[in-house]
Protein backbone atom coordinates (compact mmCIF):
# COMPACT_ATOMS: atom_id res chain seq x y z
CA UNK A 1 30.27 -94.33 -74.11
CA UNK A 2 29.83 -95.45 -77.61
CA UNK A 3 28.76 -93.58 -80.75
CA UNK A 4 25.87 -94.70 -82.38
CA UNK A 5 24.92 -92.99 -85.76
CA UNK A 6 21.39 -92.39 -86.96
CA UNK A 7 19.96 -92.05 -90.31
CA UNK A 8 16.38 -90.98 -90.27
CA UNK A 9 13.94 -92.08 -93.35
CA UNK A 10 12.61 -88.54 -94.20
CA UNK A 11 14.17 -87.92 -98.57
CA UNK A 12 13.31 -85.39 -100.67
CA UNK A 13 16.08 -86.20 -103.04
CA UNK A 14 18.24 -88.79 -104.42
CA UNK A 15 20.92 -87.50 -101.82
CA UNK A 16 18.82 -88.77 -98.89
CA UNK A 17 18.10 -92.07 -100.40
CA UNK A 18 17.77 -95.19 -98.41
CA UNK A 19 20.79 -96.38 -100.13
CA UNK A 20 22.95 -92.76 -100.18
CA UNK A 21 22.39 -92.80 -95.95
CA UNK A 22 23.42 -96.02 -95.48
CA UNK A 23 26.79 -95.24 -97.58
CA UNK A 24 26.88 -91.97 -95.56
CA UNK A 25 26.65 -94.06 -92.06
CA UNK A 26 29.48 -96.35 -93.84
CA UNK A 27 31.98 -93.49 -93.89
CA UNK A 28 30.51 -91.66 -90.05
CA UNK A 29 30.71 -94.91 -88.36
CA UNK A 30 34.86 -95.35 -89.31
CA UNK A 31 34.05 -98.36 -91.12
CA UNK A 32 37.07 -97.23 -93.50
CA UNK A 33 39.42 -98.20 -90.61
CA UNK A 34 37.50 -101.86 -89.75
CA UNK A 35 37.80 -103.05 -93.54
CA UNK A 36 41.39 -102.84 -94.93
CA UNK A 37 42.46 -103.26 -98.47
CA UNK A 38 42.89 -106.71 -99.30
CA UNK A 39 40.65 -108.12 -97.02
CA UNK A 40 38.34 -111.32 -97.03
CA UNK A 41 35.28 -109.06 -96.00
CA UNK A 42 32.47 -110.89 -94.38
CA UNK A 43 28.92 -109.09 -94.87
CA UNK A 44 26.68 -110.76 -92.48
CA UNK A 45 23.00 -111.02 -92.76
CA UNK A 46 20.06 -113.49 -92.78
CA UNK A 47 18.84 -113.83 -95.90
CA UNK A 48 15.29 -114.76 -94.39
CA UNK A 49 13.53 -118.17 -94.71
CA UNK A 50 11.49 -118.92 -97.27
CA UNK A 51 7.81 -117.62 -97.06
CA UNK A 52 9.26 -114.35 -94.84
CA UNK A 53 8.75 -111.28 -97.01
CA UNK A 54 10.36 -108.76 -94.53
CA UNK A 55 13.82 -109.65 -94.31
CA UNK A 56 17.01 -107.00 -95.18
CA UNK A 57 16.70 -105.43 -98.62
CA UNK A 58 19.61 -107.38 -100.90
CA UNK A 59 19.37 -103.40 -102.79
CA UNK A 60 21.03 -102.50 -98.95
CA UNK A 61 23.37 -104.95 -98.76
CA UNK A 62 24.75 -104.14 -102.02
CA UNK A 63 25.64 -100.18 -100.52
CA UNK A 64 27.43 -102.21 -98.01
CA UNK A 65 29.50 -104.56 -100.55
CA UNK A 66 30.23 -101.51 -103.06
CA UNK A 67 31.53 -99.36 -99.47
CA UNK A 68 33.47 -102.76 -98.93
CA UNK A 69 35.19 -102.96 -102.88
CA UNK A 70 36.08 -99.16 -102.39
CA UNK A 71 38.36 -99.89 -99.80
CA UNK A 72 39.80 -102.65 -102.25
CA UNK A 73 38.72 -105.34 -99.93
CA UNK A 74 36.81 -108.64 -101.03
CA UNK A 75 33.37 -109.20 -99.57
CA UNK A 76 31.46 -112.21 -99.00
CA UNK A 77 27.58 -112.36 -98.48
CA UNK A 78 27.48 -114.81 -95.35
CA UNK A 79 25.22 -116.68 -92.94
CA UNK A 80 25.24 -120.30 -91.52
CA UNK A 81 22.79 -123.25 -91.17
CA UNK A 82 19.67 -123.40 -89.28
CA UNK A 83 19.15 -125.67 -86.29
CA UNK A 84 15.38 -125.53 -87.23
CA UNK A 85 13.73 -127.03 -90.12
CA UNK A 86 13.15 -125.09 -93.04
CA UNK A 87 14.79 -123.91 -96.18
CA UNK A 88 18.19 -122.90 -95.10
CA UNK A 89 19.40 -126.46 -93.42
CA UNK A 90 22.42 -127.00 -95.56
CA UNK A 91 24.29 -124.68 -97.52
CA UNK A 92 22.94 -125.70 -101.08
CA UNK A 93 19.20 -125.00 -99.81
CA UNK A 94 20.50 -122.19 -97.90
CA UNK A 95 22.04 -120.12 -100.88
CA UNK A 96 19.08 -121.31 -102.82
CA UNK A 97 16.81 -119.51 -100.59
CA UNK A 98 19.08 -116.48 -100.52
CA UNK A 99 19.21 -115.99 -104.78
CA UNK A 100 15.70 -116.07 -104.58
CA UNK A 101 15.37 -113.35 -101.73
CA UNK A 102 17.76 -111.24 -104.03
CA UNK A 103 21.08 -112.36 -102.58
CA UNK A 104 23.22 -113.03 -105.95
CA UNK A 105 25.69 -111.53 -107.54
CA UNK A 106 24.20 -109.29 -110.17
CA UNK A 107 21.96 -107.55 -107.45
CA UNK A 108 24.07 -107.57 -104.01
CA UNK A 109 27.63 -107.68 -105.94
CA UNK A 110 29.07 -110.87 -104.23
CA UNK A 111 28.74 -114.39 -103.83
CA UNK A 112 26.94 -116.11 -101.19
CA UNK A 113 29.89 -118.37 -98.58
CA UNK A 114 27.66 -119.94 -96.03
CA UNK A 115 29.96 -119.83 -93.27
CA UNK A 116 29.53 -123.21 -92.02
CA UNK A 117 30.57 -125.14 -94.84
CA UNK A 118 28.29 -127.82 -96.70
CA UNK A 119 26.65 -129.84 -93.91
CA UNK A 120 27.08 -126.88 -90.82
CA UNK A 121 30.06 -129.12 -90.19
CA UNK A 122 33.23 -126.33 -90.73
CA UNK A 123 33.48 -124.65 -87.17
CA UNK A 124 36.30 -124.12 -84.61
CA UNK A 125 35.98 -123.56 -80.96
CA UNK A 126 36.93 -120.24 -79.57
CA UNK A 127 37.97 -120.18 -76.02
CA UNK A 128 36.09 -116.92 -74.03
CA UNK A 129 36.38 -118.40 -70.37
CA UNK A 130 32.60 -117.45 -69.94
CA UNK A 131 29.81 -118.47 -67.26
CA UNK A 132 28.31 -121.04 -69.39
CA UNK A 133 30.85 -121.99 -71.69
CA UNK A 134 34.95 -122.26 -71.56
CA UNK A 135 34.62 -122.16 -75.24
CA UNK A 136 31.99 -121.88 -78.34
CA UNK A 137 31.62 -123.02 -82.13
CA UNK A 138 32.15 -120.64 -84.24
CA UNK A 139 31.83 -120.79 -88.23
CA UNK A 140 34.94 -121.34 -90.11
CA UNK A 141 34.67 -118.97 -92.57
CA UNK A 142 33.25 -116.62 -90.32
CA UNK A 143 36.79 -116.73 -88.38
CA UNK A 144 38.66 -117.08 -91.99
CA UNK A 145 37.55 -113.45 -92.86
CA UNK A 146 39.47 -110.53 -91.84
CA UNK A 147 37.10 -108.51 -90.94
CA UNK A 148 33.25 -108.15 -91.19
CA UNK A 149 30.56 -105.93 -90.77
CA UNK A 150 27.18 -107.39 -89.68
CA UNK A 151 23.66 -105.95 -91.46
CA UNK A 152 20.72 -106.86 -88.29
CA UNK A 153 16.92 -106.46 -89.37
CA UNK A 154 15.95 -105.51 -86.00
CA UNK A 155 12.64 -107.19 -84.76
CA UNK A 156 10.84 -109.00 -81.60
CA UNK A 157 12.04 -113.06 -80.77
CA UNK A 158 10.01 -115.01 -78.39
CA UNK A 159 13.54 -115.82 -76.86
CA UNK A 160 16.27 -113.28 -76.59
CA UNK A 161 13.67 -110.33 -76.50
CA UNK A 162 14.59 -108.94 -79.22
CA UNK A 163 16.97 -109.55 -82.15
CA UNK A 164 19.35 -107.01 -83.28
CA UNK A 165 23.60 -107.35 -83.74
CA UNK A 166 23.80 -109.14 -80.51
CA UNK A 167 21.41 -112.42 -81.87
CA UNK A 168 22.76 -111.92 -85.67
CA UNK A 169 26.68 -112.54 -84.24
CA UNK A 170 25.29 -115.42 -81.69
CA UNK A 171 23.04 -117.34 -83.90
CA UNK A 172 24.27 -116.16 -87.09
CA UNK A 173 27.66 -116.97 -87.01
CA UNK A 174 27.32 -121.04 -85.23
CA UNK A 175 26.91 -123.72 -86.75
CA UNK A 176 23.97 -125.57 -85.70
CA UNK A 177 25.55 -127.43 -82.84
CA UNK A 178 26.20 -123.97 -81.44
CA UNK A 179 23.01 -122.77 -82.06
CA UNK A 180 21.91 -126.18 -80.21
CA UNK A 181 24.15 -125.13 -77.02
CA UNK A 182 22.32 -121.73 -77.26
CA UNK A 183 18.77 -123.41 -77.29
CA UNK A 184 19.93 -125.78 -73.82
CA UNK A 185 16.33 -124.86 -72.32
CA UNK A 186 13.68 -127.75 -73.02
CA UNK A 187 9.72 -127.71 -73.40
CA UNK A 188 7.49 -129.57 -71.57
CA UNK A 189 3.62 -130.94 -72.97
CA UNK A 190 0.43 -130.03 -70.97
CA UNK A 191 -1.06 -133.18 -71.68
CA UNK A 192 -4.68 -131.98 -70.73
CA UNK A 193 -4.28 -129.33 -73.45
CA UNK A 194 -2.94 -131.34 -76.25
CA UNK A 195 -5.55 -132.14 -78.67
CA UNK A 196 -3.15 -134.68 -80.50
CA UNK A 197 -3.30 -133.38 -83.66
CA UNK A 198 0.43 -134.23 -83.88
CA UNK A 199 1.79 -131.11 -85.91
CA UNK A 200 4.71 -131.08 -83.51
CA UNK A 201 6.14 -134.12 -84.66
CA UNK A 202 5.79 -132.94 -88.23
CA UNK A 203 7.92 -129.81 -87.59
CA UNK A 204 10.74 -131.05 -85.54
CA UNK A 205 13.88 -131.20 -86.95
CA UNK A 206 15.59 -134.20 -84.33
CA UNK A 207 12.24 -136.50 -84.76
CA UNK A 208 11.88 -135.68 -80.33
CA UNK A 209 8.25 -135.41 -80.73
CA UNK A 210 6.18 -138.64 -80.96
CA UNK A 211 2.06 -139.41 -79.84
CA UNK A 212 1.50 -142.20 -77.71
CA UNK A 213 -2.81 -142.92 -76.97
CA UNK A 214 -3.08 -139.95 -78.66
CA UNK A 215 -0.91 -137.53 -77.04
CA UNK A 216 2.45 -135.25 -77.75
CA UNK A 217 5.01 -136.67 -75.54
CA UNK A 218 8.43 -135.42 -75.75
CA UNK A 219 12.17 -137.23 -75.86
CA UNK A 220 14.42 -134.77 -73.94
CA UNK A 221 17.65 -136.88 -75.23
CA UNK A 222 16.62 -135.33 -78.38
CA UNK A 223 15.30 -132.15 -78.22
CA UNK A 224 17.57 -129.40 -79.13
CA UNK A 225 15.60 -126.59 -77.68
CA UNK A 226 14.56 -124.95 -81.03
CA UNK A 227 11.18 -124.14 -80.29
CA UNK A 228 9.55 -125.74 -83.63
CA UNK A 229 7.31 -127.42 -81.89
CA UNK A 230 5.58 -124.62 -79.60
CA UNK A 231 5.17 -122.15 -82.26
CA UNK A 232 3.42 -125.24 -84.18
CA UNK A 233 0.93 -126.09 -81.35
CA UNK A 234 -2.48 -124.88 -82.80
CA UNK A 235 -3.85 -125.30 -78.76
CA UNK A 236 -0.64 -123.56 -76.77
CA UNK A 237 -0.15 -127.55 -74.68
CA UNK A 238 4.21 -126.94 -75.50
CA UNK A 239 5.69 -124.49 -73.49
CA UNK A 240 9.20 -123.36 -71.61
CA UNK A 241 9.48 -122.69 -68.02
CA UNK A 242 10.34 -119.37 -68.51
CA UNK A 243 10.61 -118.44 -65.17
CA UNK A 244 13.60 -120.55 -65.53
CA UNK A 245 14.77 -120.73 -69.18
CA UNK A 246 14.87 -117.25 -70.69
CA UNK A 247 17.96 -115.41 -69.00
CA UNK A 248 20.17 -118.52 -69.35
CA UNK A 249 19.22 -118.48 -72.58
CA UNK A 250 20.10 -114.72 -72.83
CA UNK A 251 23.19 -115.43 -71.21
CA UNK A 252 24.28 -118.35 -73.62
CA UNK A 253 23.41 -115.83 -76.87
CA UNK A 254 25.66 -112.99 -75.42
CA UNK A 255 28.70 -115.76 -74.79
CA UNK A 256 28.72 -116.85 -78.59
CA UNK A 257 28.18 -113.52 -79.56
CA UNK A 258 31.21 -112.58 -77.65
CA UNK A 259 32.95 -115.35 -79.29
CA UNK A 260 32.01 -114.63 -82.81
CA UNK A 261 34.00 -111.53 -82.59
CA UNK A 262 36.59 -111.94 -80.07
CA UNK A 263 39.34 -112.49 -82.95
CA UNK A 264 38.62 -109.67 -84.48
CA UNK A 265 39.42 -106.21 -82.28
CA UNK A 266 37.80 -103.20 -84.39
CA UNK A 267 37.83 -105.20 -86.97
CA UNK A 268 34.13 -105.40 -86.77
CA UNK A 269 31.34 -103.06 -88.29
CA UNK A 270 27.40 -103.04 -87.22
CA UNK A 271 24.46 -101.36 -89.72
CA UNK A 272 20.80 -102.18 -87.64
CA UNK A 273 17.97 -101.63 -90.25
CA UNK A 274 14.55 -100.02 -87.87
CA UNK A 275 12.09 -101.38 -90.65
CA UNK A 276 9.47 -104.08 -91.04
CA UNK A 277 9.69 -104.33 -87.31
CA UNK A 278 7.58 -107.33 -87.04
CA UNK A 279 7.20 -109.66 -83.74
CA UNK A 280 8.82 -112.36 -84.66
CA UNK A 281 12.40 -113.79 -86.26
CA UNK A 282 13.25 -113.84 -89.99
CA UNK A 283 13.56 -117.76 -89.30
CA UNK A 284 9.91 -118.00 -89.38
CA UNK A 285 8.05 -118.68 -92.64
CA UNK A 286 5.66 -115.85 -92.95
CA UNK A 287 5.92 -112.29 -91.72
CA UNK A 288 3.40 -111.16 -89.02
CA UNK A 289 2.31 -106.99 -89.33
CA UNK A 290 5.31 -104.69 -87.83
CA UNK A 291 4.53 -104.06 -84.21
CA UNK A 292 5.75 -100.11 -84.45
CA UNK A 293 6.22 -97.53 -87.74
CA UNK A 294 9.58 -97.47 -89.42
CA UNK A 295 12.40 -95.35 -87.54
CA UNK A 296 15.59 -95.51 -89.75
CA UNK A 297 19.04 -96.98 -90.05
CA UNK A 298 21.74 -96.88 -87.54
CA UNK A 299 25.38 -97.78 -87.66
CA UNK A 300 28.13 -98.15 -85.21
CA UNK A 301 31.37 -99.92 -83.88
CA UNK A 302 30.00 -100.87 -80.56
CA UNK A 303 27.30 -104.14 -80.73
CA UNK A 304 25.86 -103.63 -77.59
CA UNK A 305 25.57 -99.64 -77.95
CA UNK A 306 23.63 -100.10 -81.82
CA UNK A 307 21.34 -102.85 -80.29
CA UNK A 308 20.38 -100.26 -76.87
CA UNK A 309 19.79 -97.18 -79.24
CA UNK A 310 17.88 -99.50 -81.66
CA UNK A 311 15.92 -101.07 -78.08
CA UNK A 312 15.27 -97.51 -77.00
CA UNK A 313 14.04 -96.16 -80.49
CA UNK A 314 11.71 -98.58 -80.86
CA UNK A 315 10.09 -98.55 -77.43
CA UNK A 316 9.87 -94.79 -77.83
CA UNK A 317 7.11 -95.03 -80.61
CA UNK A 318 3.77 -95.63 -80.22
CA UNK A 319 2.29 -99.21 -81.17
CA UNK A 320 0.42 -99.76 -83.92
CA UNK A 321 -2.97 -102.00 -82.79
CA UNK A 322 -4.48 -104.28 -84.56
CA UNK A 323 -1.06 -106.28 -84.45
CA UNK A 324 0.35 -109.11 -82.37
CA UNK A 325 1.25 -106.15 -79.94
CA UNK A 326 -1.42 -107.05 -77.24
CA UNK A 327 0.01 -103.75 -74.46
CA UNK A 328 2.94 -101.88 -73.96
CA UNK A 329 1.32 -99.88 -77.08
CA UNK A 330 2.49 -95.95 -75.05
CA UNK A 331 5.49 -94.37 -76.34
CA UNK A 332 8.37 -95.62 -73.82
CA UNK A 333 6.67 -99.02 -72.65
CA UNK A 334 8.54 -101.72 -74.13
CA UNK A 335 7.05 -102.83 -77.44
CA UNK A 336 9.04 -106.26 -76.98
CA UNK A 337 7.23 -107.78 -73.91
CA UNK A 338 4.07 -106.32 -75.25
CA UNK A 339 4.36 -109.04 -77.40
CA UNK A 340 6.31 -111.84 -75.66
CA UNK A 341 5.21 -110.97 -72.20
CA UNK A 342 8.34 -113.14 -70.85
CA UNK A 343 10.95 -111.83 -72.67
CA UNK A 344 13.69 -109.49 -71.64
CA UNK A 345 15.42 -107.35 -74.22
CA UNK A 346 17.10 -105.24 -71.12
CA UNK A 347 18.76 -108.25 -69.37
CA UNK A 348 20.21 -109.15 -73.02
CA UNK A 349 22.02 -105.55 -73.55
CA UNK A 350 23.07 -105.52 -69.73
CA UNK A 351 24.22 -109.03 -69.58
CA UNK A 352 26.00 -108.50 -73.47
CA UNK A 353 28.29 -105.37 -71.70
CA UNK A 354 28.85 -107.09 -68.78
CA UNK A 355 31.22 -109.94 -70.10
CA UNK A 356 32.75 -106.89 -72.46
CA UNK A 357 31.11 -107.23 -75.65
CA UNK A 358 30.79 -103.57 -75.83
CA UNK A 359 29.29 -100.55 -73.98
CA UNK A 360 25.71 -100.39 -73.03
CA UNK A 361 25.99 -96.51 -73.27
CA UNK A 362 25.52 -94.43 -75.98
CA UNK A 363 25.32 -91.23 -78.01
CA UNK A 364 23.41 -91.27 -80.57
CA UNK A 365 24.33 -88.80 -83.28
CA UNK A 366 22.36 -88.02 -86.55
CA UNK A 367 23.50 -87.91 -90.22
């Protein structure tokens, strides 16, 4: 059983700041013993894509950095490039986006490495022997560091469930050809629903989508599986099989997840953030209303434990209506499929402890 530590959002003074508990979970969670002195110090985040307005807090990440400098290490502000198109596709639009989310130096206290080099070109493979792959892509300078410790805005994803520390370390930390592994699944066009308005061949980033007499009509050769196109579909004619698609895909998130971290035993650090928990992924360009209030901050060792307690927390308030939540509004339904009725945030955490990533058990103790 893992510890998880929990920071609730109730202040009354400057000693139970937002910014005071997350130093406080710093120290509780033994994050003195996961950064040494001297260390290249990853701080892992996503720095959100342009247009989102709910992404981590750069005044957060900057607790994080000074914790990291006290223990005379040398942190680095650090994500990698999107398979998607958007803002953050190489790493000069990339730290672009993140100085003008807050990321530089004079307010977070480091400089912005994306991980993956220039063109998402600097990865090396790292061998985990797993059900899906022998070996994953990994960022360079995400294996470089010494150690890391990996800041998750927890909130829904039409894929994995849910995105906590388990999606940050899988998606977060490959390059884009290992986030295009990840994304193996492929749509498919209801032709009789497609009103041929051609937005999907606008949005997606491997040119896969074409119209021919006035329909979508896909390439598989080059789709990548990013999803662009079905979240662009003003009439819902792009979809997944998900009765096929989503637990591979699970399963493929927890392997590079595994594989981000496998060369680095408690060496590793995890801060969730329970705020602005809105339905969908930073990644997207606008931020949809949160789907439950604001619960707090955790921090722990264990990735799989942090994600279950931050799971559990969330499905144990009630759901705010008037939202993208459609049901699963009751304290203890599960706010997740409420709003991605396929998804499965349960068969993520289970899967995620079952190749060893950590323990799905927990204690949750508060600071």
């Amino acid at each position: 059983m893992a510890d998880v530590y929990f920071a609730n959002l109730r202040a009354r003074s400057h000693h139970e700041s937002k910014s005071e508990k997350i130093r406080r979970l710093f120290d509780a969670a033994g994050f003195a013993e996961v950064v040494q002195p001297g260390d290249l110090t990853a701080v892992k985040l996503h720095a959100g894509e342009r247009g989102c307005d709910t992404y981590l807090h750069p005044l957060f990440a900057r607790q994080v950095v000074d914790k990291v400098k006290e223990r005379r290490a040398h942190p680095f502000i650090t994500d990698t490039a999107t398979l998607y198109a958007g803002s953050r596709g190489d790493a000069v639009r990339h730290t672009v986006t993140a100085i003008e989310h807050g990321f530089d130096y004079a307010v977070a206290g480091a400089p912005v490495i994306i991980a993956d080099g220039l063109r998402g070109g600097y990865w090396r493979e790292v061998a985990i022997g797993g059900e899906h792959f022998e070996s994953v892509r990994i960022a360079g300078s995400i294996l470089d560091a010494d150690s890391m410790v990996v800041l998750s805005h927890v909130k829904g994803h039409d894929l994995a469930g849910f995105g906590g520390a388990i999606k940050n370390l899988a998606m977060g930390c490959a390059p884009p050809s290992g986030k295009a592994e990840q994304h193996a699944g492929r749509p498919f066009v209801e032709i009789e629903r497609c009103g041929g308005c051609g937005k999907c061949t606008t949005v997606c980033p491997q040119a896969a989508m074409t119209l021919a007499n006035g329909k979508a009509v896909l390439n598989p050769e080059h789709c990548v599986g990013c999803g662009d196109c079905m979240r662009s579909c003003p009439t819902g004619a792009i979809e997944f099989d998900w009765t096929t698609e989503i637990r591979p895909f699970i399963e493929r998130l927890c392997e590079y997840a595994l594989g981000a971290v496998s060369d680095k035993p408690e060496r590793v650090g995890y801060i969730n953030f329970l705020l602005n928990i809105t339905p969908d992924c930073d990644c997207v360009p606008w931020s949809d209303a949160a789907i439950v209030p604001d619960i707090g901050i955790l921090a722990s060792a264990d990735p799989v434990a942090i994600d279950h307690a931050s799971f559990d927390l969330v499905n144990s308030e009630q759901g705010f209506s008037r939202t993208l939540l459609a049901e699963n509004l009751a304290p203890g339904e599960d706010k997740f499929k409420g709003v991605w009725n396929y998804t499965d945030g349960e068969y993520q955490i289970a899967y995620a402890a079952g190749i060893g990533l950590g323990d799905a058990d927990y204690r949750l103790i508060e600071v």
